[in-house]
PDB file of N, CA and C in Angstrom:
ATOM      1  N   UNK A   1     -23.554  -2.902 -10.969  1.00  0.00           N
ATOM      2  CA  UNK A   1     -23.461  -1.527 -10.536  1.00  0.00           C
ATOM      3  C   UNK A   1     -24.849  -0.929 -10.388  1.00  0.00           C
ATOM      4  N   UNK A   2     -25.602  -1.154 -11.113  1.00  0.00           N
ATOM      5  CA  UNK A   2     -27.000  -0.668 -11.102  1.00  0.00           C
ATOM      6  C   UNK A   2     -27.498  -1.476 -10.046  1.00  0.00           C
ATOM      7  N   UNK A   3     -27.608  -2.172  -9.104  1.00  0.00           N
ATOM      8  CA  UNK A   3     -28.465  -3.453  -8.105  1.00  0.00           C
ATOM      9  C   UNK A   3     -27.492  -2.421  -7.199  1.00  0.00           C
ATOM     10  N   UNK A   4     -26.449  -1.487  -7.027  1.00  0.00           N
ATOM     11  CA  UNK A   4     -26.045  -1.133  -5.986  1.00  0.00           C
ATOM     12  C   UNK A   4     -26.804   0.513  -5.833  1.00  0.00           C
ATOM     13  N   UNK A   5     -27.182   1.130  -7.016  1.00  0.00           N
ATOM     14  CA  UNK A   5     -27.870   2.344  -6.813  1.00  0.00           C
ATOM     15  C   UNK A   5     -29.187   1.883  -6.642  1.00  0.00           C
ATOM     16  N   UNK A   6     -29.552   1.105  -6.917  1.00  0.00           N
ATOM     17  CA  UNK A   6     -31.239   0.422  -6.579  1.00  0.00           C
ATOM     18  C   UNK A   6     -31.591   1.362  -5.440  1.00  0.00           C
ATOM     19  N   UNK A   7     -31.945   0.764  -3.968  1.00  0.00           N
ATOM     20  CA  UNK A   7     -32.065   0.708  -3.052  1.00  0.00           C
ATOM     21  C   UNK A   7     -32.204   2.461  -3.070  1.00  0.00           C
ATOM     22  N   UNK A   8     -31.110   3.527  -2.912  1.00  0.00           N
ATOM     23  CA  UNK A   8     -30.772   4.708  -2.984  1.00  0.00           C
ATOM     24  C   UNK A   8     -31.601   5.394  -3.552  1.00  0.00           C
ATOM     25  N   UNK A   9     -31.861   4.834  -5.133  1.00  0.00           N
ATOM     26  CA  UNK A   9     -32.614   5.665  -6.140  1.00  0.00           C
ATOM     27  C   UNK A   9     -34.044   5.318  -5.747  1.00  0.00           C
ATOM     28  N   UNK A  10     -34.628   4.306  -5.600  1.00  0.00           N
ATOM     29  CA  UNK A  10     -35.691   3.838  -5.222  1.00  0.00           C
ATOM     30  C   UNK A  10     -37.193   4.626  -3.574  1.00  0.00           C
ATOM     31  N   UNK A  11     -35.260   4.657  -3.037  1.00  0.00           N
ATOM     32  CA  UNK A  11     -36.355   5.398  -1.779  1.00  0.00           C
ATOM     33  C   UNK A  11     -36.463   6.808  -1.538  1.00  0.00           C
ATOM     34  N   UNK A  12     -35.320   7.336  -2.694  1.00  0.00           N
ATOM     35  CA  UNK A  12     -35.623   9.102  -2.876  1.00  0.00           C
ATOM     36  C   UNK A  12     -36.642   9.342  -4.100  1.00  0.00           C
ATOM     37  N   UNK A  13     -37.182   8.278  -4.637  1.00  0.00           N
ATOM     38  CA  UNK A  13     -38.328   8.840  -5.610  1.00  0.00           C
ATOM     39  C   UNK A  13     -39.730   8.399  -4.595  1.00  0.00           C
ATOM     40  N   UNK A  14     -40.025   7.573  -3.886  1.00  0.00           N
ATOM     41  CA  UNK A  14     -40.630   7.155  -2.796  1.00  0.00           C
ATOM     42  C   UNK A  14     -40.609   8.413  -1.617  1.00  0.00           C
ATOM     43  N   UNK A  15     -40.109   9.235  -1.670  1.00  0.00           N
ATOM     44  CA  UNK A  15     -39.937  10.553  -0.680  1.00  0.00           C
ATOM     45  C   UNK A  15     -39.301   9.897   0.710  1.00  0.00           C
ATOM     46  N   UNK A  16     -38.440   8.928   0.638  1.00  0.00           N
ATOM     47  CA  UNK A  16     -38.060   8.263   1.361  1.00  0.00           C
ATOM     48  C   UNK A  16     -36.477   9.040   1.613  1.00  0.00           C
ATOM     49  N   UNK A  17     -35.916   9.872   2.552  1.00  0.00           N
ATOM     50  CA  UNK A  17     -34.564  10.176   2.428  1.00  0.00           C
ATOM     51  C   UNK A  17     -33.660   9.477   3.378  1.00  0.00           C
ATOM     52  N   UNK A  18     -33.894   8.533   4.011  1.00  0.00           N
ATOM     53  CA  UNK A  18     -33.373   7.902   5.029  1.00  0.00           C
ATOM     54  C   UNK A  18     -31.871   7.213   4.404  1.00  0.00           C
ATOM     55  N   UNK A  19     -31.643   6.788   3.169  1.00  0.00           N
ATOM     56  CA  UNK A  19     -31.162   6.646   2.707  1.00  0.00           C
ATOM     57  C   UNK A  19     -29.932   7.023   2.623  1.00  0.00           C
ATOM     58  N   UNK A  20     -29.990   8.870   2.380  1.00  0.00           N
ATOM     59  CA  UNK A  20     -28.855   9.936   2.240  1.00  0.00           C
ATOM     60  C   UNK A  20     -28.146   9.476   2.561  1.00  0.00           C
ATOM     61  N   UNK A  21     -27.835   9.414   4.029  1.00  0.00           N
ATOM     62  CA  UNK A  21     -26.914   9.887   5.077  1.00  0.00           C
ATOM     63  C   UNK A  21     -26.097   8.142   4.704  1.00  0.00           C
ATOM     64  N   UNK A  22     -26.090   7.046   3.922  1.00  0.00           N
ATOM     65  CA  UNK A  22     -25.659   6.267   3.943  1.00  0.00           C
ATOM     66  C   UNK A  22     -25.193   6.482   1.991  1.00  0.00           C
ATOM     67  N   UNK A  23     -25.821   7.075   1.455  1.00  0.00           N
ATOM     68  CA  UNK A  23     -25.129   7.113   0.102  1.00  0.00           C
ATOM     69  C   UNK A  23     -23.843   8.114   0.487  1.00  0.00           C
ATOM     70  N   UNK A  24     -24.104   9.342   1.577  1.00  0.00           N
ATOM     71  CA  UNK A  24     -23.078  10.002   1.723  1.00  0.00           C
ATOM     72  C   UNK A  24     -22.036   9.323   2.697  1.00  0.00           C
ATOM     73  N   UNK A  25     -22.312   8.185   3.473  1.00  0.00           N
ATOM     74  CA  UNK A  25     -21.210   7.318   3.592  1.00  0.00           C
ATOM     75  C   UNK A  25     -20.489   6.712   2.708  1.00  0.00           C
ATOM     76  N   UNK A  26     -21.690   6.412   2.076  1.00  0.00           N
ATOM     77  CA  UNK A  26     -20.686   5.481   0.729  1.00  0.00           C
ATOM     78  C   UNK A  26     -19.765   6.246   0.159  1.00  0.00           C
ATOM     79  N   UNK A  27     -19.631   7.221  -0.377  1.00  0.00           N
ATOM     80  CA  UNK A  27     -18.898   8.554  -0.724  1.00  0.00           C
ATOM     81  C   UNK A  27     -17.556   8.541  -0.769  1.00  0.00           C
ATOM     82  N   UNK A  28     -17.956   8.939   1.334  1.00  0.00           N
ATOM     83  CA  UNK A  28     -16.991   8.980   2.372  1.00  0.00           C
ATOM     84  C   UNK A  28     -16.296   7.926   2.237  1.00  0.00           C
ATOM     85  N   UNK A  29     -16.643   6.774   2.361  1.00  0.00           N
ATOM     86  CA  UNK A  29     -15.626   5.585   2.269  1.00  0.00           C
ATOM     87  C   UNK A  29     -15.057   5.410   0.933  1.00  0.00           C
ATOM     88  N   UNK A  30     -15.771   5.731   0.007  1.00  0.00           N
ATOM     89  CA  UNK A  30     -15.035   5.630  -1.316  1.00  0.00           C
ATOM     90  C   UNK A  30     -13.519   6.652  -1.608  1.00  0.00           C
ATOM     91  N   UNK A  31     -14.003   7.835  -0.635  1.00  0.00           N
ATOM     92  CA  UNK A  31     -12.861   8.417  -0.507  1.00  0.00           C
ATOM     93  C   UNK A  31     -11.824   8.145   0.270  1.00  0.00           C
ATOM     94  N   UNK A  32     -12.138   7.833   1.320  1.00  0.00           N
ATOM     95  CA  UNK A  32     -11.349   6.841   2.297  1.00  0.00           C
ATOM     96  C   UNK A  32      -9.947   5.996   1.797  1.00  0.00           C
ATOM     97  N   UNK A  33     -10.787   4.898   1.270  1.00  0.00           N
ATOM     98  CA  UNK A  33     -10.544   3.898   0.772  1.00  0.00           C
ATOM     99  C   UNK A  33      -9.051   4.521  -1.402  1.00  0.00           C
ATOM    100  N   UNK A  34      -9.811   5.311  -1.393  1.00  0.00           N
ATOM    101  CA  UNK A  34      -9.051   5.932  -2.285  1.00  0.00           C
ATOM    102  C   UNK A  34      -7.572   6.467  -1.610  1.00  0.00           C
ATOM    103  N   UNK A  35      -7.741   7.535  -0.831  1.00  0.00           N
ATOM    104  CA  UNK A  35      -7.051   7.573  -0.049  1.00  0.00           C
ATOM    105  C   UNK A  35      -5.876   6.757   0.519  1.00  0.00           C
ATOM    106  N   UNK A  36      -6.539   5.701   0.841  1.00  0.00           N
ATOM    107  CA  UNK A  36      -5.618   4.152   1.270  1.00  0.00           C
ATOM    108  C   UNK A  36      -4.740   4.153   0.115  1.00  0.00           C
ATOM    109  N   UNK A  37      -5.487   4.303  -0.797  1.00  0.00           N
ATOM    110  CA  UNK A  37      -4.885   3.584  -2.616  1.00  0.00           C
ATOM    111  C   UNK A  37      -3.415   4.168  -2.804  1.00  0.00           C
ATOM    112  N   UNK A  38      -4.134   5.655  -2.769  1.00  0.00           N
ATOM    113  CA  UNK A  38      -2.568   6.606  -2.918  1.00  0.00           C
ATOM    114  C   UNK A  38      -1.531   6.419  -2.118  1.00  0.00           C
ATOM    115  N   UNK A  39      -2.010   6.211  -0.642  1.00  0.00           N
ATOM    116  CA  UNK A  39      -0.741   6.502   0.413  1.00  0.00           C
ATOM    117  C   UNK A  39      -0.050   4.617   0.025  1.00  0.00           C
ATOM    118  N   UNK A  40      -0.733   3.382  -0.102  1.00  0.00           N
ATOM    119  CA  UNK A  40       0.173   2.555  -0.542  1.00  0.00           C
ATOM    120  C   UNK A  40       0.631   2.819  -2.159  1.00  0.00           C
ATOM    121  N   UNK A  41       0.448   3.179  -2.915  1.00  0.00           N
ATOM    122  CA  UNK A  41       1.159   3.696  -3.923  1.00  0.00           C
ATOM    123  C   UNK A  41       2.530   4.509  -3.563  1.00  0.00           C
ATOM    124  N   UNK A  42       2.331   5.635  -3.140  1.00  0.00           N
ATOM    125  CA  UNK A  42       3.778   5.961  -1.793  1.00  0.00           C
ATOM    126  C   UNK A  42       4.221   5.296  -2.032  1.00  0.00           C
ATOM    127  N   UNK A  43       3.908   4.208  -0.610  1.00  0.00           N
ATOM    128  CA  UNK A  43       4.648   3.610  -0.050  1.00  0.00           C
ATOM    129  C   UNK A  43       5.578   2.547  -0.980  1.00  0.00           C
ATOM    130  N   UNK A  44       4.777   1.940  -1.908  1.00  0.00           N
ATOM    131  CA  UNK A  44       5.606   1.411  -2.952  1.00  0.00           C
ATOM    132  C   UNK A  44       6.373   2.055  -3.822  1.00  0.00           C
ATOM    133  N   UNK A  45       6.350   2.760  -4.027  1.00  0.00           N
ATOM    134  CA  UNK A  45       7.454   4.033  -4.945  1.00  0.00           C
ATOM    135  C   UNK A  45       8.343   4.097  -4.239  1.00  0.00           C
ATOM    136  N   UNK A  46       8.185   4.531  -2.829  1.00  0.00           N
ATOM    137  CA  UNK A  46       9.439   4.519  -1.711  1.00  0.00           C
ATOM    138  C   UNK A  46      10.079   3.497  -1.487  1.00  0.00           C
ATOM    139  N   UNK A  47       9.812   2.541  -1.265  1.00  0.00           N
ATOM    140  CA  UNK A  47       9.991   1.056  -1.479  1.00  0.00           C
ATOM    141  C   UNK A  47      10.764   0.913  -2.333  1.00  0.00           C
ATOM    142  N   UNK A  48      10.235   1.240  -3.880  1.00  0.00           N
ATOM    143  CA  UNK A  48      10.694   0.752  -4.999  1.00  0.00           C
ATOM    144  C   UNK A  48      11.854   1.769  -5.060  1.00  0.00           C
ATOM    145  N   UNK A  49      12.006   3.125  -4.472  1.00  0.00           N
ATOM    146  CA  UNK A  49      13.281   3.938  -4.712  1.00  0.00           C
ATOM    147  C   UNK A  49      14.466   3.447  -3.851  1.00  0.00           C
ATOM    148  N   UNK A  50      14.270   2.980  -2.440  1.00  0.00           N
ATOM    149  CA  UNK A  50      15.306   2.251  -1.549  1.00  0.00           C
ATOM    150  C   UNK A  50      15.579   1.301  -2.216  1.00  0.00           C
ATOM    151  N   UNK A  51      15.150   0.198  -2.931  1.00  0.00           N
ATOM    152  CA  UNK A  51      15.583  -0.960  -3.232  1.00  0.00           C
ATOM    153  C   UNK A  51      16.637  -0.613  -4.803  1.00  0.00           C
ATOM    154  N   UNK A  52      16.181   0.315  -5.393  1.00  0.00           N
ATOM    155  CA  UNK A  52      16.713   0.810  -6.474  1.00  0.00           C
ATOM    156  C   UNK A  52      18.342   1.534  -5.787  1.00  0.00           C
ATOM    157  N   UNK A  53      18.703   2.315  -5.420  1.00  0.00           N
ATOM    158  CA  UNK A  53      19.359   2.728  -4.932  1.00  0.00           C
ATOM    159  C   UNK A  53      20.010   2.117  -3.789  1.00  0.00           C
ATOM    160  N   UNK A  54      19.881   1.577  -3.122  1.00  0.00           N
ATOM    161  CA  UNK A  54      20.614   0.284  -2.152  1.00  0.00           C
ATOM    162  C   UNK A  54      21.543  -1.252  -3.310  1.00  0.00           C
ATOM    163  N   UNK A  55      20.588  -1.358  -4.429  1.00  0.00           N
ATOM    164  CA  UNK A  55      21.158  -2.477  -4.747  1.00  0.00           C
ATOM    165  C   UNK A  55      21.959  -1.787  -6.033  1.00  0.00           C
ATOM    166  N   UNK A  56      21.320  -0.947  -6.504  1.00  0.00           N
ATOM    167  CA  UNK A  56      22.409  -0.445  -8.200  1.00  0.00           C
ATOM    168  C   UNK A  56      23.967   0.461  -6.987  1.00  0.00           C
ATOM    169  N   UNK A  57      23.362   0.888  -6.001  1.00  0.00           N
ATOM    170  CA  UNK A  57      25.085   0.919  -5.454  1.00  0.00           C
ATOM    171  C   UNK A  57      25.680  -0.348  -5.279  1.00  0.00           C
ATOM    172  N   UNK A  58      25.569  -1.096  -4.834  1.00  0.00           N
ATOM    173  CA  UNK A  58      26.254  -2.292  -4.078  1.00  0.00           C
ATOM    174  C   UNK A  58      26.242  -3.435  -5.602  1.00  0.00           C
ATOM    175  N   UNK A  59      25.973  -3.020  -6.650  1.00  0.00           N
ATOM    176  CA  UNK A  59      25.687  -4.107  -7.666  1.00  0.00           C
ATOM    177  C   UNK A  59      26.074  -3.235  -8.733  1.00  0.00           C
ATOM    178  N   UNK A  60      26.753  -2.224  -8.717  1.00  0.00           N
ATOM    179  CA  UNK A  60      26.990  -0.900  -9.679  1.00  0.00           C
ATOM    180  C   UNK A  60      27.919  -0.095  -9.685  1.00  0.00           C
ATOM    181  N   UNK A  61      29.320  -0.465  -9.588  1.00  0.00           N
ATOM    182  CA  UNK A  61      30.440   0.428  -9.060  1.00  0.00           C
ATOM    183  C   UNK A  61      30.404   1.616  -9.785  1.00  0.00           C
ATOM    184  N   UNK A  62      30.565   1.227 -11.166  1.00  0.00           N
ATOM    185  CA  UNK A  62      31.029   2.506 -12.287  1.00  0.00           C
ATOM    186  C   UNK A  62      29.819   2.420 -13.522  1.00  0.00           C
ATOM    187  N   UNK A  63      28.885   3.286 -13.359  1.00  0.00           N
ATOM    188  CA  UNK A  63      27.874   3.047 -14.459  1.00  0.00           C
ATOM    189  C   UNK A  63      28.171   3.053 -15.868  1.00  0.00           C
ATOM    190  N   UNK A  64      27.373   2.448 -16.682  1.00  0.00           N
ATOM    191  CA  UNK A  64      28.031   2.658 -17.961  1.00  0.00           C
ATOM    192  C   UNK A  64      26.700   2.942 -19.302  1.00  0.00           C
ATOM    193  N   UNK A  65      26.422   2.717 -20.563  1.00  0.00           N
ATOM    194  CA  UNK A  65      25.686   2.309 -20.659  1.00  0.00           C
ATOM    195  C   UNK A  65      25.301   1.117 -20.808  1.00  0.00           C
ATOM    196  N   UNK A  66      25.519   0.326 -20.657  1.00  0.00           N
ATOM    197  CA  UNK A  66      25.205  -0.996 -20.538  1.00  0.00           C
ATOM    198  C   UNK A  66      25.031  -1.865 -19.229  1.00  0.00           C
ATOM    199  N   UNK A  67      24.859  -2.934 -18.830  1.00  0.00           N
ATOM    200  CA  UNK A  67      24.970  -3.446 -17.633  1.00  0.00           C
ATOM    201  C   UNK A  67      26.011  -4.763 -18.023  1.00  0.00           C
ATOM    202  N   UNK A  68      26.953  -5.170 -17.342  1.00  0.00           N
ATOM    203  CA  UNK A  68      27.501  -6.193 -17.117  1.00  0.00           C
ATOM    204  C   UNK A  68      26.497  -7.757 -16.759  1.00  0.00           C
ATOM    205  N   UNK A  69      26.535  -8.989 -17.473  1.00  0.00           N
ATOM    206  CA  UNK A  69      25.485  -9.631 -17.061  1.00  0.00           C
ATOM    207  C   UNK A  69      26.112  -9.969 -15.150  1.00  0.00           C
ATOM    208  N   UNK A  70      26.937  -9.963 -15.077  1.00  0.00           N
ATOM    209  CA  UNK A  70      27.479 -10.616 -13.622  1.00  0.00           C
ATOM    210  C   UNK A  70      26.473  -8.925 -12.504  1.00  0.00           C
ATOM    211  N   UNK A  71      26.505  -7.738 -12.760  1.00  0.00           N
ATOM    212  CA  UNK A  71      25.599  -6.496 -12.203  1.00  0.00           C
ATOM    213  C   UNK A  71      24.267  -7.139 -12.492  1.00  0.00           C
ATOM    214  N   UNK A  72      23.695  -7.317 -13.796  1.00  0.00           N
ATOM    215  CA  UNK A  72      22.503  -7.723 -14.455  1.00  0.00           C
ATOM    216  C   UNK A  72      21.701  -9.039 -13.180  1.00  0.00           C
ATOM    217  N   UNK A  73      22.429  -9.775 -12.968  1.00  0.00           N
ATOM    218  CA  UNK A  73      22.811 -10.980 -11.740  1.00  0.00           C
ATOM    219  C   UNK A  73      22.390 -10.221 -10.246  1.00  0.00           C
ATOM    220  N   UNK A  74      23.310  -9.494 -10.182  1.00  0.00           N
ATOM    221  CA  UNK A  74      23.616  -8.963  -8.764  1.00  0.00           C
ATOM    222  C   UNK A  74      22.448  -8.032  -8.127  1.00  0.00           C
ATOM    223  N   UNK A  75      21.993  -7.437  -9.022  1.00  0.00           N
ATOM    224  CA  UNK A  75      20.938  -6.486  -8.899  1.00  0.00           C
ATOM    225  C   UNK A  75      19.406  -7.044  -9.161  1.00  0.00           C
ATOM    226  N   UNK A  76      19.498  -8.283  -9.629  1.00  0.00           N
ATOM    227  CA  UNK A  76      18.212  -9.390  -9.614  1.00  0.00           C
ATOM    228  C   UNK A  76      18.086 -10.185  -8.128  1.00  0.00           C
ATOM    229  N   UNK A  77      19.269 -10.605  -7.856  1.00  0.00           N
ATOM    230  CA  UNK A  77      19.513 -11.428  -6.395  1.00  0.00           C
ATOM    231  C   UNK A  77      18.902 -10.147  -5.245  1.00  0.00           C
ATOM    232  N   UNK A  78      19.780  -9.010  -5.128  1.00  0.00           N
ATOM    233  CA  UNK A  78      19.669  -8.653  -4.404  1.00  0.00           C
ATOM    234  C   UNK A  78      18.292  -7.344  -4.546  1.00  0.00           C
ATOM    235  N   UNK A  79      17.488  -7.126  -5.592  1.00  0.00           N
ATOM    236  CA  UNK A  79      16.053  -6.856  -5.113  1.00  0.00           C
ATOM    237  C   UNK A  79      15.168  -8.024  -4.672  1.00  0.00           C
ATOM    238  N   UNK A  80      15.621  -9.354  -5.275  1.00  0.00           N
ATOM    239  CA  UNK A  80      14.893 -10.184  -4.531  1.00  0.00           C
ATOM    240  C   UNK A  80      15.537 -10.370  -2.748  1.00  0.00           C
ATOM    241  N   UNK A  81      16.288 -10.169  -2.356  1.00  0.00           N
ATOM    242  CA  UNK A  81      16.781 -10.675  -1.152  1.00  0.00           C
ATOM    243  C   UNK A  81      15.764  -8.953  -0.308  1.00  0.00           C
ATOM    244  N   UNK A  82      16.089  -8.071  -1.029  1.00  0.00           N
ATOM    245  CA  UNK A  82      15.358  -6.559  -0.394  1.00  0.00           C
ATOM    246  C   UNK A  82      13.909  -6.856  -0.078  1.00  0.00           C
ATOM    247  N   UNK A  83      12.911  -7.356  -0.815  1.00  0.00           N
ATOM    248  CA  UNK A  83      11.616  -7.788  -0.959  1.00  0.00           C
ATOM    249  C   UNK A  83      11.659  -8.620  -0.026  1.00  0.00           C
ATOM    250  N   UNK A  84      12.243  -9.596  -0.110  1.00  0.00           N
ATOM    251  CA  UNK A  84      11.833 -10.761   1.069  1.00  0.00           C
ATOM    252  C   UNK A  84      12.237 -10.561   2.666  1.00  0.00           C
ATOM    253  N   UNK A  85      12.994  -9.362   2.441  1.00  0.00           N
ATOM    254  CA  UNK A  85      13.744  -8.967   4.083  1.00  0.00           C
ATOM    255  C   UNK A  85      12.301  -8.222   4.081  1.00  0.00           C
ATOM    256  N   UNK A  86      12.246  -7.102   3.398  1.00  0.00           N
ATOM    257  CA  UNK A  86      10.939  -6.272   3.831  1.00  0.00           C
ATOM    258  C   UNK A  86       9.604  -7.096   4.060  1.00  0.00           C
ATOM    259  N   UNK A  87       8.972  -7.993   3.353  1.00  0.00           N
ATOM    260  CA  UNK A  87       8.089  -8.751   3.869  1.00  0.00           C
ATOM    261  C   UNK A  87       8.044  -9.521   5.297  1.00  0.00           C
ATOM    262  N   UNK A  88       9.294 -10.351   5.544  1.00  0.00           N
ATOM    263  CA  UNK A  88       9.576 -10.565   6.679  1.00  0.00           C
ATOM    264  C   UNK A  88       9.488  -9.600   8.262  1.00  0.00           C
ATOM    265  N   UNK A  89      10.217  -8.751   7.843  1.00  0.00           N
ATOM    266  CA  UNK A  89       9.790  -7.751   9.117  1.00  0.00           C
ATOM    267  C   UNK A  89       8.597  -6.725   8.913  1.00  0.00           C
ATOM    268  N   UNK A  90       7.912  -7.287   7.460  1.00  0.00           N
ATOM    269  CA  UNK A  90       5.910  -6.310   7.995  1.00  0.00           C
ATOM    270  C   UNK A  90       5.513  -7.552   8.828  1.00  0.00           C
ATOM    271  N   UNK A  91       5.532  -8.512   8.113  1.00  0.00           N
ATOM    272  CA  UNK A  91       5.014  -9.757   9.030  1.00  0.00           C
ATOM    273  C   UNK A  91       5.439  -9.747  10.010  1.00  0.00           C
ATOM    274  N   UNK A  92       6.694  -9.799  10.726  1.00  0.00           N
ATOM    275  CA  UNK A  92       7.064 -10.051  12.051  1.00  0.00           C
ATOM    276  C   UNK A  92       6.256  -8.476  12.637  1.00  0.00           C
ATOM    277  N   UNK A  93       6.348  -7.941  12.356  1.00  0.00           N
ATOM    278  CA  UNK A  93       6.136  -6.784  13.284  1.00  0.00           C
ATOM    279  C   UNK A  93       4.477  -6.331  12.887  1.00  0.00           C
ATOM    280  N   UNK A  94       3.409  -7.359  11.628  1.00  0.00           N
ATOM    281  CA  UNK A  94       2.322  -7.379  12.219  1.00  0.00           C
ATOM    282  C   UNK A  94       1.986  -8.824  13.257  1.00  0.00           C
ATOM    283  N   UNK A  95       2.705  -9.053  13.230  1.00  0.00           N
ATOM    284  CA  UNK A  95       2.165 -10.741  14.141  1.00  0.00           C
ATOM    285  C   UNK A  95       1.886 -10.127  15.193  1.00  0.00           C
ATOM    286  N   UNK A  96       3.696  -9.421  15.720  1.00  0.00           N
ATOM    287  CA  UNK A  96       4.156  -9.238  17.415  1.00  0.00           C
ATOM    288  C   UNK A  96       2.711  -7.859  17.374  1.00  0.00           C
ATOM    289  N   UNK A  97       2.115  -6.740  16.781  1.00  0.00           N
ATOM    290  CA  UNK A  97       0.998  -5.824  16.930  1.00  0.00           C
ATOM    291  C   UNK A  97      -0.439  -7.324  17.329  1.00  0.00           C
ATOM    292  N   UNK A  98      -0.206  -7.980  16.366  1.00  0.00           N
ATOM    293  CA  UNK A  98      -1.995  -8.715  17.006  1.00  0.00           C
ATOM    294  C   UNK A  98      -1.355  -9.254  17.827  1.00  0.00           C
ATOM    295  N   UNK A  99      -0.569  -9.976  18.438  1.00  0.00           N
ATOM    296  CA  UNK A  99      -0.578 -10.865  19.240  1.00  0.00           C
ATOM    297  C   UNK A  99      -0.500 -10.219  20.785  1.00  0.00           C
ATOM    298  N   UNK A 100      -0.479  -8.602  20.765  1.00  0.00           N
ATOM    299  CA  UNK A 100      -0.520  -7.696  21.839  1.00  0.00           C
ATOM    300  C   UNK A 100       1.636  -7.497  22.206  1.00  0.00           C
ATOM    301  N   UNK A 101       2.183  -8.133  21.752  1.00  0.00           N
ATOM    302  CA  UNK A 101       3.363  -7.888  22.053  1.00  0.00           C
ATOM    303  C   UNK A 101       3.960  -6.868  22.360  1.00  0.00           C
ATOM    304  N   UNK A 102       3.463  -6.038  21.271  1.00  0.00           N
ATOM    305  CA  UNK A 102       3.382  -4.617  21.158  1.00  0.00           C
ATOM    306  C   UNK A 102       2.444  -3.832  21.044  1.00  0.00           C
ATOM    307  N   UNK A 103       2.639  -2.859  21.215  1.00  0.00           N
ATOM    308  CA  UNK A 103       1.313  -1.747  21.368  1.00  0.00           C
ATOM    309  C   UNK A 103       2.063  -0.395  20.504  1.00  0.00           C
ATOM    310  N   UNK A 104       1.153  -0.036  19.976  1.00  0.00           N
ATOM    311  CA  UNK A 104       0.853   1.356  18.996  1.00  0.00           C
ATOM    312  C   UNK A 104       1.077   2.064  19.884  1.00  0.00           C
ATOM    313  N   UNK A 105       1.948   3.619  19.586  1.00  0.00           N
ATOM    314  CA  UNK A 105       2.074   4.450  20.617  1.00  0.00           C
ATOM    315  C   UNK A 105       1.017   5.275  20.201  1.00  0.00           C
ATOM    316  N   UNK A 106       0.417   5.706  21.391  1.00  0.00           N
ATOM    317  CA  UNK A 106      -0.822   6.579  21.382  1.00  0.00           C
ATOM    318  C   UNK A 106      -0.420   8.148  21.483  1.00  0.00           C
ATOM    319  N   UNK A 107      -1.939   9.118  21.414  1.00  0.00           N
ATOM    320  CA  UNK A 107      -1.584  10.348  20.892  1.00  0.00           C
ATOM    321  C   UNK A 107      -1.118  10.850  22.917  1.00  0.00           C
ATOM    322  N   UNK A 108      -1.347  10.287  23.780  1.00  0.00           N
ATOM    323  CA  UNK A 108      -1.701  10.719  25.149  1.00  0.00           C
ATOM    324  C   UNK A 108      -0.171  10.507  25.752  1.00  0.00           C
ATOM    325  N   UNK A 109       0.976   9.365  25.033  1.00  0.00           N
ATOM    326  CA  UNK A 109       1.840   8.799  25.230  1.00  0.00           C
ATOM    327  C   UNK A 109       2.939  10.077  24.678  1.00  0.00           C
TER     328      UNK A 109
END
């Protein structure tokens, strides 16, 4: 961590400010990139609430406190079957985006 402020600290005691405008990138991207962090956090919560609610209905007639091991079963199968459908169609539908298949709708569209 210190070999990464080097450079920064080095050329503003040198009266050197050329620097700035790239520590205040760094910043920027750190916020950026944070940014990214949260919105897939979302997205996995959302994720994780569809798969919750899709499979404890269909694996959950009458709640109780307890779980039945045959529900206990049903609701293991089928978040795994939810996960692997959802992976499947990010992949299919990032392949068909690089491979030009498809195109991003634009703001002009």
């Amino acid at each position: 961590q210190a070999t990464s402020d080097g450079p920064a600290v080095h050329s503003q005691c040198n009266g050197d400010m050329s620097d700035e405008g790239h520590a205040s990138g760094s910043a920027e991207n750190e916020q950026v990139a944070a940014m990214a962090q949260i919105q897939q956090l979302m997205e996995s919560q959302k994720t994780l609430a569809k798969l919750t609610a899709t499979c404890f209905t269909a694996c959950v007639p009458n709640a109780g406190t307890t779980l039945a091991s045959s529900q206990q079963l049903c609701l293991w199968r089928c978040a795994q079957r939810y996960m692997e459908t959802q992976h499947f169609v990010q992949k299919y539908c990032d392949d068909k985006l690089q491979s030009g298949s498809w195109k991003l709708p634009t703001a002009d569209a």
